[in-house]
N, C-alpha and C. Protein backbone atom coordinates (compact mmCIF):
# COMPACT_ATOMS: atom_id res chain seq x y z
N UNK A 1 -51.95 -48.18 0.09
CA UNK A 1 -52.50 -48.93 -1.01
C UNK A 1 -52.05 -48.35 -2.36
N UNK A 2 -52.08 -47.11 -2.24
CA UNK A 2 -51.73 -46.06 -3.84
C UNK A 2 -50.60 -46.81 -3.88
N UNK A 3 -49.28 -46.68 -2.75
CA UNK A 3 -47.90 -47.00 -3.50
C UNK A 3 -47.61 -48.50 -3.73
N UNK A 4 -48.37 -49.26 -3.15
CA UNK A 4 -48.54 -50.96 -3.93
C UNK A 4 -48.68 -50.97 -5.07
N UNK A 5 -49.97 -49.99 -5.37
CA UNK A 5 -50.65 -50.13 -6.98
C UNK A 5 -49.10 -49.40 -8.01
N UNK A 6 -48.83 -48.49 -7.70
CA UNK A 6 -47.54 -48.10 -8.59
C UNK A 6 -46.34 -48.81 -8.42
N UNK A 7 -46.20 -49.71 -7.55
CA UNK A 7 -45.16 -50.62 -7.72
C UNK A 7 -45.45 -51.62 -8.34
N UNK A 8 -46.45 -52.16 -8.62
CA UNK A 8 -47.23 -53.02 -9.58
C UNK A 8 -47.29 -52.29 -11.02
N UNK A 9 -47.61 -51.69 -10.89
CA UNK A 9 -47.67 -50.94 -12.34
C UNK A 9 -46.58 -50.96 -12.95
N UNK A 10 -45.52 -50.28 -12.19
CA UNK A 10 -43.94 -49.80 -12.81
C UNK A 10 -43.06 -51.52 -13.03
N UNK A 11 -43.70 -52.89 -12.34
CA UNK A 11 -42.96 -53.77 -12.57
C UNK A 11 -43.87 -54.22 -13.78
N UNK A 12 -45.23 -54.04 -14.45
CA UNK A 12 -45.61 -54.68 -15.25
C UNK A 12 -45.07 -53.95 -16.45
N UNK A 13 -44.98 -52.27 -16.53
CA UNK A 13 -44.03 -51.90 -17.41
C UNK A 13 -42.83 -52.39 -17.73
N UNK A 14 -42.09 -52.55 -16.69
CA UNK A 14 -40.36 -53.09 -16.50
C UNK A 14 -40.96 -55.13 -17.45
N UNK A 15 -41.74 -55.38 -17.35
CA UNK A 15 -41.94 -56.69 -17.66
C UNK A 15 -42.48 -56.64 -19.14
N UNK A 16 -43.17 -55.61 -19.68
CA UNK A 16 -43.88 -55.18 -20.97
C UNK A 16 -42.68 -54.85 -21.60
N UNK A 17 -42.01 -54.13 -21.14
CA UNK A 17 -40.95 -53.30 -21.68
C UNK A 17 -40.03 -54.71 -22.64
N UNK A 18 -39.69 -55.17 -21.41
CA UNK A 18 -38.88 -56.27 -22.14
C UNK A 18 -39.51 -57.65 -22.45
N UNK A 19 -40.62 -57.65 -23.25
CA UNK A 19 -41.23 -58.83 -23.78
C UNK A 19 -41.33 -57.79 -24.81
N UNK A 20 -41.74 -56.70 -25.43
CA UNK A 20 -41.51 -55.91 -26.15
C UNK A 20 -40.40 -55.67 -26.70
N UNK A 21 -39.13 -55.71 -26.20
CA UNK A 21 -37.62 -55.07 -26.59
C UNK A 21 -37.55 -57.20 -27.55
N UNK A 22 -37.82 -57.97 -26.67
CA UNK A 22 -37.54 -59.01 -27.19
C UNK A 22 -38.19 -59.83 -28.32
N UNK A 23 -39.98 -59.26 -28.36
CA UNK A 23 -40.07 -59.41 -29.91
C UNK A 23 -39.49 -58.69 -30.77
N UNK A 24 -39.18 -57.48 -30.73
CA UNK A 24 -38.51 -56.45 -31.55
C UNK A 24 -37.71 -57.34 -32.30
N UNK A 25 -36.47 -57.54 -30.96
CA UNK A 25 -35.19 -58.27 -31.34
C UNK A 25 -35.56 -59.31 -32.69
N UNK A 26 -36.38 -60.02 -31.84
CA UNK A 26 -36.77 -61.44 -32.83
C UNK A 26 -37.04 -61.12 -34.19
N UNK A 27 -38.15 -59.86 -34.19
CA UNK A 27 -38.89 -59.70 -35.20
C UNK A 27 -37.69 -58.76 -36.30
N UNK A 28 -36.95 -58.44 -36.09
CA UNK A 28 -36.20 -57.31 -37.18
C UNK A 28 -34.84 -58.93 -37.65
N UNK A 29 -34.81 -59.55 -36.77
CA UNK A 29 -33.62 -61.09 -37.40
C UNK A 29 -34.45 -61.50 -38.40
N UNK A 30 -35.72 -61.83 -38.31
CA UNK A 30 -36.48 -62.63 -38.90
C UNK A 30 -36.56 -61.68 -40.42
N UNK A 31 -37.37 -60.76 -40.17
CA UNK A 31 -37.51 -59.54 -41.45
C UNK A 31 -36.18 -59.28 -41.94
N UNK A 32 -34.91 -59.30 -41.42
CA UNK A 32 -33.57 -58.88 -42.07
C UNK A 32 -33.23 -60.15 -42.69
N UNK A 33 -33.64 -61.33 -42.18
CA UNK A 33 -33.37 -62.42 -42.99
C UNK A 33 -33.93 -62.61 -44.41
N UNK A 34 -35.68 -62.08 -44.51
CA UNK A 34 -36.44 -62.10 -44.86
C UNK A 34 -36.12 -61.71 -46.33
N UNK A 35 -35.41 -60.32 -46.27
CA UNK A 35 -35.27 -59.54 -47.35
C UNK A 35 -33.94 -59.65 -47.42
N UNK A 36 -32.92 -60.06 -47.15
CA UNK A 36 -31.80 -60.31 -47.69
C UNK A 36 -31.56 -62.07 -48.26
N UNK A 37 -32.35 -62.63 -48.02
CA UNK A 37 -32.30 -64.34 -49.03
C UNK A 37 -33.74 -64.53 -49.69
N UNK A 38 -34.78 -64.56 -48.88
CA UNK A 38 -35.48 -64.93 -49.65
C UNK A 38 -36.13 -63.68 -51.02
N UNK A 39 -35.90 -62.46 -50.73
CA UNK A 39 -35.74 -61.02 -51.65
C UNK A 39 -34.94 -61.09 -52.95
N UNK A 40 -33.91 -62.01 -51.91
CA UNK A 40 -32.40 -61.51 -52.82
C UNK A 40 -31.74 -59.94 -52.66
N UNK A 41 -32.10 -59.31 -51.48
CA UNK A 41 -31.26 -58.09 -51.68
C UNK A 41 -29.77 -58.28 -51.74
N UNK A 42 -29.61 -57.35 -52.68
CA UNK A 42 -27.99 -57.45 -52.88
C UNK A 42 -26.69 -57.32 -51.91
N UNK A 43 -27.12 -56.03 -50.92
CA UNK A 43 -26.24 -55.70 -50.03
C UNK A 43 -26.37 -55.19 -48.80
N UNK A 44 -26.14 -55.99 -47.92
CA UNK A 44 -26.58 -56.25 -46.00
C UNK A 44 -25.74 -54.89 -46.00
N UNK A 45 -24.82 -54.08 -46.82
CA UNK A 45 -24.18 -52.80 -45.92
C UNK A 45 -25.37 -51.78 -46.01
N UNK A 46 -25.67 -52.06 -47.86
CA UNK A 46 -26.54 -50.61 -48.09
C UNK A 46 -28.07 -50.56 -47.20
N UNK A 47 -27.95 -51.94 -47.02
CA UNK A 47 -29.18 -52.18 -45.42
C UNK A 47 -28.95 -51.76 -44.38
N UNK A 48 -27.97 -51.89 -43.87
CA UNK A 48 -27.99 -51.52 -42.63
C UNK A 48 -27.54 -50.16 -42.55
N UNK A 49 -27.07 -49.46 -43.47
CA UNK A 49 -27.16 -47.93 -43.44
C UNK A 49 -28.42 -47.66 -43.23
N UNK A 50 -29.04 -47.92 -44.69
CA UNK A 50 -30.77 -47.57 -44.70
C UNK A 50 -31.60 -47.35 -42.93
N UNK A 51 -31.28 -48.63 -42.37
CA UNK A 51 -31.53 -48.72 -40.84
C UNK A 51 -31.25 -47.91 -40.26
N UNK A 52 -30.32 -47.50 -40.24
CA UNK A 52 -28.83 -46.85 -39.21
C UNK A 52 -29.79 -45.08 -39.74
N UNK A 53 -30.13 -44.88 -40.55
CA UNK A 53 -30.51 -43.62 -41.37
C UNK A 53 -31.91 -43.66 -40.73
N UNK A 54 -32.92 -44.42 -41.05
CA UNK A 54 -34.25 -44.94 -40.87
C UNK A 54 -34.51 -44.41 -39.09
N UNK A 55 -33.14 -45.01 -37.97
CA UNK A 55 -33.44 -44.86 -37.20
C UNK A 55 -33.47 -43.40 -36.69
N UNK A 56 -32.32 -42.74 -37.10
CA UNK A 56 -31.81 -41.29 -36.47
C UNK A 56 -33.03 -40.44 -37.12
N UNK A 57 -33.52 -40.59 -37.86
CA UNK A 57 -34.93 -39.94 -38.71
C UNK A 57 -36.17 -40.05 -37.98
N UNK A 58 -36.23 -41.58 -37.65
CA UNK A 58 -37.45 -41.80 -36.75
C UNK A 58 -37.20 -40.68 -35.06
N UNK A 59 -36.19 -41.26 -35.00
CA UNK A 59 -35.73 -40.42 -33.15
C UNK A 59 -35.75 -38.77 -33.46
N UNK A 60 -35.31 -38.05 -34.31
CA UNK A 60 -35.75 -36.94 -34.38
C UNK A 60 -37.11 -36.19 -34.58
N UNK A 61 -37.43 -37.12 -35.20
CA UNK A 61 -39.21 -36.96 -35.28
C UNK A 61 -39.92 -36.65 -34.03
N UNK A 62 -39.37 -37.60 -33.66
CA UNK A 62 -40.28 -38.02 -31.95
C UNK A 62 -39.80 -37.18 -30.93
N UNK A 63 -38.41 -36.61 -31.13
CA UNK A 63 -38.17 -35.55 -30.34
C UNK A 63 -38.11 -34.35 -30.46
N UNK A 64 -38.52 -34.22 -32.34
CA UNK A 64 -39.39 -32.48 -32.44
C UNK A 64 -40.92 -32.44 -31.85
N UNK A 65 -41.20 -34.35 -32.12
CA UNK A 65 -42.95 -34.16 -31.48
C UNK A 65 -42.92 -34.19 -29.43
N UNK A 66 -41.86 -34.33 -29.31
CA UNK A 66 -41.91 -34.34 -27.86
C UNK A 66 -42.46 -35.23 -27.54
N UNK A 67 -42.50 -37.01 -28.06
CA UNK A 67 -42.60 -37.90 -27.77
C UNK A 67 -41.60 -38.69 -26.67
N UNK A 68 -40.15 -37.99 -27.19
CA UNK A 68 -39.10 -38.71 -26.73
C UNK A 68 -38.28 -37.42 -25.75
N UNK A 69 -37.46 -37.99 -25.01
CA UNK A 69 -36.53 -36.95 -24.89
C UNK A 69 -35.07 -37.16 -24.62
N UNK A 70 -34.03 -36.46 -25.36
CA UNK A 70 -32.37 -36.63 -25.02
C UNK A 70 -31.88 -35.47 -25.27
N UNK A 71 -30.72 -35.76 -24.71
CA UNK A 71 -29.77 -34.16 -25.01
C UNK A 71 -29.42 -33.98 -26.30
N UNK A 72 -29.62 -32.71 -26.26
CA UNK A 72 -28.73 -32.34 -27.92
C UNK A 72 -27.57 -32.41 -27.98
N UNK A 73 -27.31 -32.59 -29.56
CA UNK A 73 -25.58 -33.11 -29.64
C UNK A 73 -25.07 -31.64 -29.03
N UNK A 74 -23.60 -31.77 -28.71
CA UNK A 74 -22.54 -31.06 -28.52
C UNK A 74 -21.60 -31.73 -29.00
N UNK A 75 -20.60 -30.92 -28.50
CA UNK A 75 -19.07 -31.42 -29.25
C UNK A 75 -18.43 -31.90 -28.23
N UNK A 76 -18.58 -32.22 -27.38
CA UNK A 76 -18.32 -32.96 -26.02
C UNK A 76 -18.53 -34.42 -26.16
N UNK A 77 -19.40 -34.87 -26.71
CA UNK A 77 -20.46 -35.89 -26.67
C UNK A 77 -19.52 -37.34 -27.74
N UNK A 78 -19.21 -36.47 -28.18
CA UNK A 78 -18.07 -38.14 -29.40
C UNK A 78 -17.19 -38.34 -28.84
N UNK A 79 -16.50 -37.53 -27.70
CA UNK A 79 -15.11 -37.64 -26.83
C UNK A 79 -15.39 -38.62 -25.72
N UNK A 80 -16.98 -38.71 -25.13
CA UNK A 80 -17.38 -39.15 -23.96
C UNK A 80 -17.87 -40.42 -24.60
N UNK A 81 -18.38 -40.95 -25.16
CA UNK A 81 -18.94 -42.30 -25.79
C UNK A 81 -17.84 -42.75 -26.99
N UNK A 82 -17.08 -42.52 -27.14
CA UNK A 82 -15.91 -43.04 -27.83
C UNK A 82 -15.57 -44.45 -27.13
N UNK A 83 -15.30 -45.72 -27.79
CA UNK A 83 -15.60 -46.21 -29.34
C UNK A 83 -16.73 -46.42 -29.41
N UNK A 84 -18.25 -46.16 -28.47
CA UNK A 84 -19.23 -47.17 -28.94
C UNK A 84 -19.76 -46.98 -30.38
N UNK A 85 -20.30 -45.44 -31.01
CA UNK A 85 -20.65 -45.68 -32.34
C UNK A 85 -19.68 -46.77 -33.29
N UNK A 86 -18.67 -46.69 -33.28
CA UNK A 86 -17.70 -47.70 -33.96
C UNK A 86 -17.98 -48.92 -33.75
N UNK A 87 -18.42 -49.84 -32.34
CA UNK A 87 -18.76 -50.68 -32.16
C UNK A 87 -19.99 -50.91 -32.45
N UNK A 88 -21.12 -50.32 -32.46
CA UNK A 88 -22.27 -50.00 -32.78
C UNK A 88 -22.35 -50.55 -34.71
N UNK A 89 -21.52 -49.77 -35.39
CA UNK A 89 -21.79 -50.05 -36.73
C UNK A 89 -21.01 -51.32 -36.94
N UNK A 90 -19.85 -51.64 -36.61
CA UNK A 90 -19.58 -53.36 -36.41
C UNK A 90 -20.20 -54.76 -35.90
N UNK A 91 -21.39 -54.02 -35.06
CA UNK A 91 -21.98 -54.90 -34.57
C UNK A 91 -22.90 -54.87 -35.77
N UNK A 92 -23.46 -53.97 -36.21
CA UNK A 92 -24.89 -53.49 -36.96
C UNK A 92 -24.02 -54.41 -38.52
N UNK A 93 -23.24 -54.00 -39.20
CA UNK A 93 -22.59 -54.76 -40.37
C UNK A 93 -22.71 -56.04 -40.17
N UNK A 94 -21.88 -56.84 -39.17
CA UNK A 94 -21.40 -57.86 -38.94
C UNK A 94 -22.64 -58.62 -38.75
N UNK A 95 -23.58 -58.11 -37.96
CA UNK A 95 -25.05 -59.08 -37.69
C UNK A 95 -25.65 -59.48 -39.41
N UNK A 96 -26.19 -58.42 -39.92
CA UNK A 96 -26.37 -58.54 -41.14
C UNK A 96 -26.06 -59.37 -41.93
N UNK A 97 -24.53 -59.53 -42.16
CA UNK A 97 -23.70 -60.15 -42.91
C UNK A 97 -23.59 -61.64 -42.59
N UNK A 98 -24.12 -62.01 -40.84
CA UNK A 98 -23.89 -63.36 -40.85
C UNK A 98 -25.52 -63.58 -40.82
N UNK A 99 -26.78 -62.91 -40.53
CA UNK A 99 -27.76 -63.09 -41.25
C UNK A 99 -27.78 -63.16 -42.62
N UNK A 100 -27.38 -62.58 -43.27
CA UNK A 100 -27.26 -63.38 -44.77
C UNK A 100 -26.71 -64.66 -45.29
N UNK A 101 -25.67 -64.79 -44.66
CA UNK A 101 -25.05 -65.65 -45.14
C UNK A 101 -25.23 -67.16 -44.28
N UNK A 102 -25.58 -67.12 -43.29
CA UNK A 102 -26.24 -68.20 -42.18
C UNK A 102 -27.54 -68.52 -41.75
N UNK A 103 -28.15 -69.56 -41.75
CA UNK A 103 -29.08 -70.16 -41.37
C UNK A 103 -29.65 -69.62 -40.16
N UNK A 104 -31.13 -68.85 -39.71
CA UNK A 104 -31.11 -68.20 -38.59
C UNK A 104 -30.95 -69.53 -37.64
N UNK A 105 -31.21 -70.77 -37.21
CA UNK A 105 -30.52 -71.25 -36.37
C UNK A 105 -29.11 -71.79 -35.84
N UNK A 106 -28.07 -71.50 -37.06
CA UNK A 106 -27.06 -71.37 -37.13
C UNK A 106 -26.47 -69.90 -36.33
N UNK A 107 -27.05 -69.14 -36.72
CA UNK A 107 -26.80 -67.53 -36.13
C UNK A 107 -27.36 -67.29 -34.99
N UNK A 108 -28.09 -68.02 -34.54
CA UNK A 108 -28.69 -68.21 -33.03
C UNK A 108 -27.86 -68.90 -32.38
N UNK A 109 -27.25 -70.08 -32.67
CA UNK A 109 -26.50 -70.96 -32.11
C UNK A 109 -24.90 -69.91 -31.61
N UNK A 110 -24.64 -69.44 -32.63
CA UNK A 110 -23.26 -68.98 -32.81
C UNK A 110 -23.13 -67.40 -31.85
N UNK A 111 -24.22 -66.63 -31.85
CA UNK A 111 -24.51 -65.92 -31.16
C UNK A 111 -23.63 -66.18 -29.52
N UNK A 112 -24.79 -67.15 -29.27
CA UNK A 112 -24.07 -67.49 -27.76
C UNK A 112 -23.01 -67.99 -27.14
N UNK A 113 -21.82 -67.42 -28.22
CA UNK A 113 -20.57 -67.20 -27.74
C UNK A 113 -20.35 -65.31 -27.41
N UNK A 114 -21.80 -65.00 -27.46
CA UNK A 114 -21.36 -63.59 -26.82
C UNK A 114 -21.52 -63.61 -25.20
N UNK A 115 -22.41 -64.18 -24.89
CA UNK A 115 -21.89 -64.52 -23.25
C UNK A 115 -20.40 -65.17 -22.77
N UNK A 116 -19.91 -65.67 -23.23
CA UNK A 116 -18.86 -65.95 -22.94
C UNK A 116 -17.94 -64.77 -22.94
N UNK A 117 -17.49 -64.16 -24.85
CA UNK A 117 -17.13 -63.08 -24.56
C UNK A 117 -17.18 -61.40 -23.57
N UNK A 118 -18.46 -61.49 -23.41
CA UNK A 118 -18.54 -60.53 -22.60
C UNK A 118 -17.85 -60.77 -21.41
N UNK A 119 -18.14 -61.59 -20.66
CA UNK A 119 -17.38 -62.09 -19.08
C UNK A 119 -16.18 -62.26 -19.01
N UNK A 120 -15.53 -63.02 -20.61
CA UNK A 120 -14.26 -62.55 -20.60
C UNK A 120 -13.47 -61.33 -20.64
N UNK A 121 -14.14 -60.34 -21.55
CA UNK A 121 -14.20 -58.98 -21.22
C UNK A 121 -14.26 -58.28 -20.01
N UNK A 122 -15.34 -58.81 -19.74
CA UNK A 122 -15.14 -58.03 -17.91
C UNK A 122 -14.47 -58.08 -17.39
N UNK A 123 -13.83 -59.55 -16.88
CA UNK A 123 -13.02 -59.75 -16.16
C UNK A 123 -11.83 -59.02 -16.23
N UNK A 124 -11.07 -58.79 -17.88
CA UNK A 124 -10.12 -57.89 -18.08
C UNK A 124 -9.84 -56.29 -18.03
N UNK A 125 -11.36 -55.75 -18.35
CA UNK A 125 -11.49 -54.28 -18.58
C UNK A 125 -11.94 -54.24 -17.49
N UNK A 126 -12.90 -54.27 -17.19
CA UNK A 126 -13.63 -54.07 -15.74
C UNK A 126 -13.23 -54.32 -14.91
N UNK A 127 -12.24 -55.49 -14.27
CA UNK A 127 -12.09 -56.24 -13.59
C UNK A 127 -12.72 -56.78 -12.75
N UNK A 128 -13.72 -57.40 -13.25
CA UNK A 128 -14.91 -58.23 -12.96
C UNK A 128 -14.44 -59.64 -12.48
N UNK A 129 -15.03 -59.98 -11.39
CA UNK A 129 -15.04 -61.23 -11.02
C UNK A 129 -16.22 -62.19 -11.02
N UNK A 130 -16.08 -63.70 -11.70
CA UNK A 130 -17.80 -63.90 -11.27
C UNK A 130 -17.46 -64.69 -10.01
N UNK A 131 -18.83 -65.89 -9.66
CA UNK A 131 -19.05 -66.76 -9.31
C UNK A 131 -19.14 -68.03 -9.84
N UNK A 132 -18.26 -69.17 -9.57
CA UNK A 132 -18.59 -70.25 -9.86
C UNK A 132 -19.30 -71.07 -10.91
N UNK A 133 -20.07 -71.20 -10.06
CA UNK A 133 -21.63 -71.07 -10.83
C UNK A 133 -21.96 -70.84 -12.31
N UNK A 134 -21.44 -69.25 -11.91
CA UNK A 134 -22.15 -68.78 -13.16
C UNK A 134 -21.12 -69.12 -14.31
N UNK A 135 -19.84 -69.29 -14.01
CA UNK A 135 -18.90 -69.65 -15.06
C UNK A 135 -19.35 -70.90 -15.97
N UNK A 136 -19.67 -71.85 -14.94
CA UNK A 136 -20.01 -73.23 -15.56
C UNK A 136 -21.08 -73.32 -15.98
N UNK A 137 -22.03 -72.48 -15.65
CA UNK A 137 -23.00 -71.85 -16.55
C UNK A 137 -23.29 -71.59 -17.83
N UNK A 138 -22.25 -70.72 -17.84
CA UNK A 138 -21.79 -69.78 -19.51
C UNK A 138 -20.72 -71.16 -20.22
N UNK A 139 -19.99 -71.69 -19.68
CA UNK A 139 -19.67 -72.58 -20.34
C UNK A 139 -20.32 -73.82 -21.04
N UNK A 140 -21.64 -74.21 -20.31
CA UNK A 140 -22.54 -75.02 -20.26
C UNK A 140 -22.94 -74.76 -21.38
N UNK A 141 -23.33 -73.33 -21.93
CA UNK A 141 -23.99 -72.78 -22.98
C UNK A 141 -23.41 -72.98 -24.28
N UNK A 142 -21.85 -72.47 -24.38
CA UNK A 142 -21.32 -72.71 -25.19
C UNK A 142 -20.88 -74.04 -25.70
N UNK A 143 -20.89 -74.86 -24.59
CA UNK A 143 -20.55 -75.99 -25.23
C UNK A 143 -21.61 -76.91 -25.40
N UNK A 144 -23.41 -76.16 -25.39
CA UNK A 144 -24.37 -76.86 -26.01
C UNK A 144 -23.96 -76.35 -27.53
N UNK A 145 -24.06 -75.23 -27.57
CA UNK A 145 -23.74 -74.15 -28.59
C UNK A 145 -22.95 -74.84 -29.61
N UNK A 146 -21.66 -75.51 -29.08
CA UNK A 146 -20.61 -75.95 -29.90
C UNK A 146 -21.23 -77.40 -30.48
N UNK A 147 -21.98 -78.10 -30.10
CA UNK A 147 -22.71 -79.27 -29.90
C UNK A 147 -23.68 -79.13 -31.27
N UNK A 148 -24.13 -78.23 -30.99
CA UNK A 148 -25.66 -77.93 -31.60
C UNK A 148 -24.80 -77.15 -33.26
N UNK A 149 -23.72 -76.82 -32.97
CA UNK A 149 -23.30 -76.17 -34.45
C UNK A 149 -22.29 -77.45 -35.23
N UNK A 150 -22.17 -78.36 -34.11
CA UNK A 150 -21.29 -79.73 -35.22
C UNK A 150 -21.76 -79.81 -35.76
N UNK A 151 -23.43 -80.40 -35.88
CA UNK A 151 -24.43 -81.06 -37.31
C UNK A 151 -24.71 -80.10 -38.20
N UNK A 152 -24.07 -78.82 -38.67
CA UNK A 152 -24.47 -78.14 -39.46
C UNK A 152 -23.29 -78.63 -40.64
N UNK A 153 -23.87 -78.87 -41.40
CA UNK A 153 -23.16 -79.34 -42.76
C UNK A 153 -22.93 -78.13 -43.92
N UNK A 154 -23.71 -77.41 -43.91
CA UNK A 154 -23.48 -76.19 -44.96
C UNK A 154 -22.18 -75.30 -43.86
N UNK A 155 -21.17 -75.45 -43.85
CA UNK A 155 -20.26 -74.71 -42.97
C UNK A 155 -20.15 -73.62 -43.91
N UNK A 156 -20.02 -72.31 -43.44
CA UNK A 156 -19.89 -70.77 -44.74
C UNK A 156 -18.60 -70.54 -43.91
N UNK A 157 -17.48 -70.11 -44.11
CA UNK A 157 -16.03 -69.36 -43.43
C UNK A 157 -16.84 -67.84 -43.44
N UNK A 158 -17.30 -67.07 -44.26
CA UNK A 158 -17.70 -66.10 -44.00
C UNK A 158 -18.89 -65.79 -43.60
N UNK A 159 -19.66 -66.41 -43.20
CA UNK A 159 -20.69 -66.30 -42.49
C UNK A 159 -20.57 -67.09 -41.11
N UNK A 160 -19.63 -67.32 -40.64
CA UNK A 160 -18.94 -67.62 -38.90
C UNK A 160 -18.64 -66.69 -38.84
N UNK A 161 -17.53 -66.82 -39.73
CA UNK A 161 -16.40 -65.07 -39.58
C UNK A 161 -17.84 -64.10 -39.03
N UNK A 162 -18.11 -63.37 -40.12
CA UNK A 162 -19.06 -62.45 -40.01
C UNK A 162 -20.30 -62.36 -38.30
N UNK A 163 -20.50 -63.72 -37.65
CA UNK A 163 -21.17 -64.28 -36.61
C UNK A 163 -20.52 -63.93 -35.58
N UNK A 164 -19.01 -64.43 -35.49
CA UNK A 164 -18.11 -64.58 -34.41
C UNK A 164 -17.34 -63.52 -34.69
N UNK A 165 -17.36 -62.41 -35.43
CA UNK A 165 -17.13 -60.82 -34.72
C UNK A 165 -18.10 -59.87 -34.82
N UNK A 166 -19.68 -60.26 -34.78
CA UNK A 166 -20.78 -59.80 -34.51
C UNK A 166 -20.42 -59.85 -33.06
N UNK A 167 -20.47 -61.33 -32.32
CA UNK A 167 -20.26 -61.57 -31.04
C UNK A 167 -19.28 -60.88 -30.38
N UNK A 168 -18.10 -60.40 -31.29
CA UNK A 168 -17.06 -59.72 -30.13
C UNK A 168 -17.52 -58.62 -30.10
N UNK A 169 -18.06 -57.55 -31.18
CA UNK A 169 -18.42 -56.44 -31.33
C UNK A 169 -19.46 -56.24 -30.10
N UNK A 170 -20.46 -56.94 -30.03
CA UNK A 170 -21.56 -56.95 -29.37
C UNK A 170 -21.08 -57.13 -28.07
N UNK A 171 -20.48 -57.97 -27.27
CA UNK A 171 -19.63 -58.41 -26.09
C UNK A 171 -18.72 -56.79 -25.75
N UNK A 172 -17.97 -56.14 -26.81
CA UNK A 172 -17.23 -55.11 -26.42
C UNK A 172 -17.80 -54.11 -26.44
N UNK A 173 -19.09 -53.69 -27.08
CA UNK A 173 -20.32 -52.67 -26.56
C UNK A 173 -21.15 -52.98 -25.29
N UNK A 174 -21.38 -54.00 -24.83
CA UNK A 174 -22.14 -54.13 -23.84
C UNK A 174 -20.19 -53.48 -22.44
N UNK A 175 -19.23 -54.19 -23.00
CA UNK A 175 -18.72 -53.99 -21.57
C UNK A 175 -18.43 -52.35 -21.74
N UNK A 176 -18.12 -51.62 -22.54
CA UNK A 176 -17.83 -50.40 -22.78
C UNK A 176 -18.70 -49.21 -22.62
N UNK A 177 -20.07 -49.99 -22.76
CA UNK A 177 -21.45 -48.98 -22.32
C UNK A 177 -21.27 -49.31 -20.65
N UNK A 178 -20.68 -49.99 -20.15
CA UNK A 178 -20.67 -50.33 -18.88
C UNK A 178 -19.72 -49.24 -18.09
N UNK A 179 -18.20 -49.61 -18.73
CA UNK A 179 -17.16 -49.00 -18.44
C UNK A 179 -17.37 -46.96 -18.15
N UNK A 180 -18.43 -46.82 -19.60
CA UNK A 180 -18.87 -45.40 -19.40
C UNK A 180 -19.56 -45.39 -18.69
N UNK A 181 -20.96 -45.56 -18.33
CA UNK A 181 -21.70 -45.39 -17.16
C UNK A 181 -20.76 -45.52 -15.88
N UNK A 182 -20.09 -46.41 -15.24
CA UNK A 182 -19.30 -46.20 -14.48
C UNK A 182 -18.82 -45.41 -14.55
N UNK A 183 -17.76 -44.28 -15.56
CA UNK A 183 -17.01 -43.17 -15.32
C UNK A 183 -18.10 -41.91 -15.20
N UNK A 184 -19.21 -42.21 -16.28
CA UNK A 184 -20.22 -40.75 -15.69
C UNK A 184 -20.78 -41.03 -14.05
N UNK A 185 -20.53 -42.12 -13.25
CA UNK A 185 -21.40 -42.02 -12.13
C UNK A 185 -20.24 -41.71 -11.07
N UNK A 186 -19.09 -42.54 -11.55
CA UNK A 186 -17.58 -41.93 -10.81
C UNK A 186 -17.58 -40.09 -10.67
N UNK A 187 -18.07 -39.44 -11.84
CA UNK A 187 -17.35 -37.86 -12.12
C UNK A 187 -18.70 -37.18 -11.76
N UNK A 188 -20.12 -37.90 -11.59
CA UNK A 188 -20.79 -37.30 -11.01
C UNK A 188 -21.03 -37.16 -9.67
N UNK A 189 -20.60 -38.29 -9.06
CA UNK A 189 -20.23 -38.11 -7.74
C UNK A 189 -18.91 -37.07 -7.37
N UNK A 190 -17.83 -37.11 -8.13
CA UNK A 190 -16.85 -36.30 -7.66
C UNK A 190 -17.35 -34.59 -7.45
N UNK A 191 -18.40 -34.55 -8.17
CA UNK A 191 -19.10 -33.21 -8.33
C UNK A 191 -19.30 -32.91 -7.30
N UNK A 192 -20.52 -34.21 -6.25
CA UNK A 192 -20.84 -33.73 -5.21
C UNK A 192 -20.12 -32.83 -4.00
């Protein structure tokens, strides 16, 4: 009976967790929109530093209070996760920039050409194969996607731009956080 109750538990976490991760999401588009048009802040970079700063401040906090826990830097550590910070602040710029300059349902719409990209990604780096299915799937999406972004009449060139290499950025961090976990689970096994 005990190990029912903790498998229940650990899936309502796993289910909290991410209804949590996904207001987050929602809630920081909405507030970044918030204060960069209707504010008028001047500049989505000196924002998303502020963030980018805001965050590494908060995470050290929590891991002098022993809230949190990760490894300390070494000099090992930029050789082994190489490019993601790079992709990381391209994604972090680029979101910004087409939140400013785009309609959040415009930037919602445009977004979901990162499923596409990613799978195209896989398939090449990873060498990922899908299913069927799921192709016509992801295509399905995009070409509501493409549908749903004809009737937009305020067209911005730099606020697509800025959207549609949010999406690649974002697409080439998800496959590259992939690609590494695979090589740390490859070299930790070779250990064995």
């Amino acid at each position: 009976m005990m190990l029912k109750d903790e498998v229940n538990r650990a899936r309502l976490m796993k289910f909290a967790s991410a209804v949590f991760y996904a207001f987050c999401s929602f809630f920081i588009i909405v507030v970044n929109k918030s204060i960069l048009t209707e504010h008028k802040f001047p500049s989505f970079m000196f924002l998303g530093i502020g963030q980018m700063t805001a965050t590494i401040i908060i995470l050290y906090v929590a891991k002098m209070n022993k809230a949190i826990h990760f490894q300390d830097f070494d000099k090992s550590i930029p050789g082994k996760i190489f490019p993601l910070p790079l992709l990381y602040v391209g994604n972090h710029v680029t979101g910004l920039g087409g939140t400013q300059k785009l309609s959040l349902p415009m930037f919602t719409v445009l977004r979901k050409f990162t499923i596409l990209l990613t799978m195209l990604m896989e398939s090449r780096i990873l060498r990922k194969s899908f299913a069927p299915p799921l192709v016509c799937s992801v295509l399905a999406i995009v070409v509501g996607a493409l549908v749903a972004a004809s009737s937009d009449l305020s067209f911005n060139a730099e606020g697509y731009t800025f959207v549609l290499l949010n999406d690649v950025f974002t697409a080439a961090s998800g496959v590259y956080t992939k690609k590494k976990l695979g090589m740390e689970v490859h070299d930790s096994r070779s250990y064995q």
